[in-house]
Protein backbone atom coordinates (compact mmCIF):
# COMPACT_ATOMS: atom_id res chain seq x y z
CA UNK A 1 0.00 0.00 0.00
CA UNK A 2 1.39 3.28 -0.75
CA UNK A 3 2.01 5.97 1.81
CA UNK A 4 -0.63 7.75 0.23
CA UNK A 5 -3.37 5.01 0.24
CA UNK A 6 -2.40 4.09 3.69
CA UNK A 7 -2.99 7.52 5.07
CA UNK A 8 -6.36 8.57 2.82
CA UNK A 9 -7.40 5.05 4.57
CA UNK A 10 -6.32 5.07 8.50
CA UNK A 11 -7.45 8.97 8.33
CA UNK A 12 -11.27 7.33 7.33
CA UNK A 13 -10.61 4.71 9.98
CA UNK A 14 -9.78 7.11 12.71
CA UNK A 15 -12.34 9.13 11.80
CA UNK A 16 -14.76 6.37 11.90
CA UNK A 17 -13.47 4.85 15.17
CA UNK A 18 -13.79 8.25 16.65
CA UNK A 19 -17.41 7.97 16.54
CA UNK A 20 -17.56 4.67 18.06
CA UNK A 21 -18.40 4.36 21.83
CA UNK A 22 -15.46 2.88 24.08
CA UNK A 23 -16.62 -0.58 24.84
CA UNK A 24 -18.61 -0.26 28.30
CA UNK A 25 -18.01 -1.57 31.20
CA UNK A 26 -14.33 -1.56 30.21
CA UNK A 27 -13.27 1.39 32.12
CA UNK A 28 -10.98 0.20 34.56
CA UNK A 29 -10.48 -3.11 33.28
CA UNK A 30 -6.78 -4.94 33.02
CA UNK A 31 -6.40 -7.87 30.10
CA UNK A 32 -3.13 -9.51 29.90
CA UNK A 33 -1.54 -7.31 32.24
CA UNK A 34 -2.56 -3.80 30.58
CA UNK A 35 -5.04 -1.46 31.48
CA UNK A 36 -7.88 -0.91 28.40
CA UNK A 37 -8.27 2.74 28.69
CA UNK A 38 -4.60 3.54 28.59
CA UNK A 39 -3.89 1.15 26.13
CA UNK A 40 -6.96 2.66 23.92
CA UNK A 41 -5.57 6.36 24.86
CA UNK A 42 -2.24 5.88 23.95
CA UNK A 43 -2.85 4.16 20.82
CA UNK A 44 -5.24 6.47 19.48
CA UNK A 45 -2.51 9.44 20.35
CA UNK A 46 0.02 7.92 18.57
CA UNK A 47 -2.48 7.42 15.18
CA UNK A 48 -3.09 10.70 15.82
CA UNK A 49 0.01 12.24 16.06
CA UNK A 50 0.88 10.25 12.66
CA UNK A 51 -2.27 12.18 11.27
CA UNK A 52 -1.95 15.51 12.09
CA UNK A 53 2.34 15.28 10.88
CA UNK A 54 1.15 13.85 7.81
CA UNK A 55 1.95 10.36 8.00
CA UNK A 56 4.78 10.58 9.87
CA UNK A 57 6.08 9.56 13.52
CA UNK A 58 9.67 10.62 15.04
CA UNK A 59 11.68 7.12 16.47
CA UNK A 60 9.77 8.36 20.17
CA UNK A 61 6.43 8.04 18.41
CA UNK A 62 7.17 4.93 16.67
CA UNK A 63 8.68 2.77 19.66
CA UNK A 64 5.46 3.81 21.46
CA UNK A 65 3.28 2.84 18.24
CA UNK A 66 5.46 -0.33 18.52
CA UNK A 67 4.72 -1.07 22.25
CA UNK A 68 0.70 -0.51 21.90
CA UNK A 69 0.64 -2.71 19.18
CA UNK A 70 3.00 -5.66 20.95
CA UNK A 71 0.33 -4.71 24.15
CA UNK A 72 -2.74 -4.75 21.50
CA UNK A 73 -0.68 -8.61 20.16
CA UNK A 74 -0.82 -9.75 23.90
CA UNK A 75 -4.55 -8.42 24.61
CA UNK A 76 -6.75 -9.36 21.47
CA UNK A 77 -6.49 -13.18 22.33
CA UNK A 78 -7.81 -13.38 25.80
CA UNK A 79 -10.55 -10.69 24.80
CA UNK A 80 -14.16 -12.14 25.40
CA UNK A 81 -17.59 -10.48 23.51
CA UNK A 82 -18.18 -8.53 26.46
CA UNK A 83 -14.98 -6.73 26.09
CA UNK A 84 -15.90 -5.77 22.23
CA UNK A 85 -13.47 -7.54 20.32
CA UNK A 86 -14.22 -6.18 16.77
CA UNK A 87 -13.54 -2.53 18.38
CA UNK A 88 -9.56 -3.89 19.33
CA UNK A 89 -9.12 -5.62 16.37
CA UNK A 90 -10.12 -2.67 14.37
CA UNK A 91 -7.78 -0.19 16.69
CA UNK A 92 -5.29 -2.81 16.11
CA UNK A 93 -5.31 -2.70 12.07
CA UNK A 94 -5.02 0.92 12.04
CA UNK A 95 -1.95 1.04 14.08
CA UNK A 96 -0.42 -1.89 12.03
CA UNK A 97 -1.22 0.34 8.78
CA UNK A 98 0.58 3.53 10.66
CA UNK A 99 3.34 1.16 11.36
CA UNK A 100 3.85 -0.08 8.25
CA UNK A 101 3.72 2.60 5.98
């Protein structure tokens, strides 16, 4: 995917996900170790960030795009349907798409 594609597409995504409610009853919930909202904070920044320069991340930004998404690796499997697993997995695409382009 081009740099271009990738960011027309993960700027839709974010703006999509942006509308979407953080799962409920999540607030304050730990899986594998990591709490939900700062995971789901702290990802979102960092796709932000990567927005708003463009496409772009300095090496800070990345390692801590990096470390959500080894976090977001660790928590997807032991997610249940109470804890909204499409909403994760779709977090978890857009930061692979930042990564990768």
């Amino acid at each position: 995917m081009s740099k271009e594609t990738a960011f027309a597409a993960v700027s839709r995504l974010y703006q999509e996900f942006l509308k979407l409610p953080f799962p409920p009853g999540l607030a304050g919930a730990d899986q594998a170790g990591f709490g939900l909202v700062m995971l789901d904070s702290d990802t979102a920044a960092w796709i932000f960030i990567w927005i708003r320069n463009g496409g772009a991340l300095e090496t800070q930004g990345r390692s801590g795009l990096l470390r959500c998404i080894a976090r977001l690796d660790r928590v997807i499997p032991v997610l249940s349907e109470p804890d909204d697993p499409q909403y994760w997995h779709r977090f978890h695409d857009m930061a692979r798409l930042v990564a990768a382009s």
